[in-house]
Protein backbone atom coordinates (compact mmCIF):
# COMPACT_ATOMS: atom_id res chain seq x y z
CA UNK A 1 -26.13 -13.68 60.93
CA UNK A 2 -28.61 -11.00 59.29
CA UNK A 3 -25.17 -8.82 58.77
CA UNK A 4 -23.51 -11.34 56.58
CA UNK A 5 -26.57 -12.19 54.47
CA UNK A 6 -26.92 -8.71 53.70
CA UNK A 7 -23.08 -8.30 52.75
CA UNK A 8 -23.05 -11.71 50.92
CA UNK A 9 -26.48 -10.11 48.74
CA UNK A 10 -24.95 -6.81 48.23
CA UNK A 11 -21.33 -8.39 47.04
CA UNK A 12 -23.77 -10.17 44.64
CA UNK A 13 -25.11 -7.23 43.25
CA UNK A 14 -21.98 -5.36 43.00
CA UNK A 15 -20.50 -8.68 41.17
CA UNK A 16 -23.90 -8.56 38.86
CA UNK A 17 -23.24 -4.56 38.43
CA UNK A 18 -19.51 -5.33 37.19
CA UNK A 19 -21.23 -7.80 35.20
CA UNK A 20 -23.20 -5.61 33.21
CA UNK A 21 -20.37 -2.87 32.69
CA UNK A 22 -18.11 -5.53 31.60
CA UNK A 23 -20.54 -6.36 29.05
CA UNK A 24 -22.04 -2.96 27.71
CA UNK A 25 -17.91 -2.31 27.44
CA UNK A 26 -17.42 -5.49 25.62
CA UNK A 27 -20.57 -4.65 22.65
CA UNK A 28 -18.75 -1.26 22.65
CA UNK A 29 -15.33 -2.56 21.73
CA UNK A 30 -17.23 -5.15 19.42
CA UNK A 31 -19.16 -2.39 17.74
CA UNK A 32 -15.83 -0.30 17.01
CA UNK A 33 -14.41 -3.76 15.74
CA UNK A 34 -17.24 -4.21 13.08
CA UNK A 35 -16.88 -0.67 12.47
CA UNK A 36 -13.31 -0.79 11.52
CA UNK A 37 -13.34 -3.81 9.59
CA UNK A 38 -15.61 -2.03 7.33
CA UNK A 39 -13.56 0.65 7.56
CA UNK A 40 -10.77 -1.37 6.35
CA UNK A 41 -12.82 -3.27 3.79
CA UNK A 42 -13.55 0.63 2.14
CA UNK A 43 -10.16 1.55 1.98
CA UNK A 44 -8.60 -2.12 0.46
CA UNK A 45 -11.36 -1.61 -2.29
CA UNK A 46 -10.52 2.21 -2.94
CA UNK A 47 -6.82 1.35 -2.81
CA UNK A 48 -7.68 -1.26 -5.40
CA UNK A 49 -9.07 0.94 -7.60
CA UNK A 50 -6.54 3.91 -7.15
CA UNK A 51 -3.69 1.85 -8.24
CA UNK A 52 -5.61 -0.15 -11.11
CA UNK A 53 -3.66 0.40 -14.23
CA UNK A 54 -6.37 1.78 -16.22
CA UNK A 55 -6.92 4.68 -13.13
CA UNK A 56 -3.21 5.61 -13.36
CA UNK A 57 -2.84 5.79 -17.18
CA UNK A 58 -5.86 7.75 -17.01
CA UNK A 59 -4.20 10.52 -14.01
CA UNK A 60 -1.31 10.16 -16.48
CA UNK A 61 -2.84 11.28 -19.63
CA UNK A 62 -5.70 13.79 -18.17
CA UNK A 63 -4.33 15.19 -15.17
CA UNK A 64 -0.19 15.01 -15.84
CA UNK A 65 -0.70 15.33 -19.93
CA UNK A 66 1.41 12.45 -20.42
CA UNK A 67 1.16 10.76 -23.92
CA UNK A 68 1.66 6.88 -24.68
CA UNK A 69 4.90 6.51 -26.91
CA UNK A 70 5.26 5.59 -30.44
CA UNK A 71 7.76 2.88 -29.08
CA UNK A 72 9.71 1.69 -26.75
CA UNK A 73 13.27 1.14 -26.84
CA UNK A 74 15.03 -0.69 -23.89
CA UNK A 75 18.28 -0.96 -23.32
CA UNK A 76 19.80 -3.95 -21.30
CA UNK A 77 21.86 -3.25 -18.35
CA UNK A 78 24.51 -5.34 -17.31
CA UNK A 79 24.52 -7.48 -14.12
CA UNK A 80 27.54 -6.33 -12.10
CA UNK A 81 28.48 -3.94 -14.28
CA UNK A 82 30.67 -6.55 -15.79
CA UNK A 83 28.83 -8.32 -18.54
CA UNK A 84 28.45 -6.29 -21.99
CA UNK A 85 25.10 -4.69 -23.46
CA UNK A 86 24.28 -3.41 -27.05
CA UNK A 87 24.15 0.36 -27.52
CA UNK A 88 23.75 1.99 -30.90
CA UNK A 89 24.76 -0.96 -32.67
CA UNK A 90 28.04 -1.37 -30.67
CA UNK A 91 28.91 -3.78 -28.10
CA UNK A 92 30.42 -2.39 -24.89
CA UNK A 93 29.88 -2.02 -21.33
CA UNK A 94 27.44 0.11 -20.11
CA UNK A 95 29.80 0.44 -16.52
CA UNK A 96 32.72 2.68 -18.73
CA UNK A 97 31.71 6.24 -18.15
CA UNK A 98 33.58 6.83 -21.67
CA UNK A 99 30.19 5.14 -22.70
CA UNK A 100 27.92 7.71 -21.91
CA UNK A 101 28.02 9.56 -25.17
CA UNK A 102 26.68 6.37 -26.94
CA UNK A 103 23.99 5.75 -24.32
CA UNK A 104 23.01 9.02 -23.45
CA UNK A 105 21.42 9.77 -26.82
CA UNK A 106 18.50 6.72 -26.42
CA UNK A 107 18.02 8.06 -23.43
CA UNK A 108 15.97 11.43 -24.62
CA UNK A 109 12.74 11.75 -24.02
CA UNK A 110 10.26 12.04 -26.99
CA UNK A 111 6.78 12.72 -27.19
């Protein structure tokens, strides 16, 4: 009877020892979680900031030496290739490779 006290205690302290593992593991992995999500937090805020308009036109200018225009011409592209657009005063579609020579000159890029 003694025998099975002792092996019913000492399945009680293993099960308690488990127990305790289990749960130091589990404040690990809840550590690492809080970690992270700080982590991520960081890196949504920076990625906010490195693609903020402001921060790009800023690369542009400083770092690539871009300059702002004087204007801005677009040019309307047909849908389908099908539909006509205005180029140079002339109405044709943009699709006709013959068209290239009208289009290709608002197409240069100037400082």
């Amino acid at each position: 009877m003694g025998l099975i006290v002792f092996v019913g205690l000492l399945a009680i302290v293993v099960f308690q020892v488990v127990i305790a593992q289990r749960g130091l593991a589990l404040d690990s992995i809840r550590s690492r979680i809080d970690e992270e999500q700080t982590r991520y937090e960081r890196l949504r805020l920076e990625a906010a900031a490195l693609s903020s308009p402001e921060r790009i036109e800023s690369e542009a200018t400083e770092r690539l030496g871009m300059v702002r225009p004087d204007f801005v011409n677009y040019l309307e592209a047909p849908i389908g290739g099908t539909d006509t657009g205005t180029v140079g005063g002339t109405t044709s579609t943009l699709a006709d490779p013959e068209e290239w020579d009208a289009v290709k000159p608002h197409l240069d890029a100037q400082p």
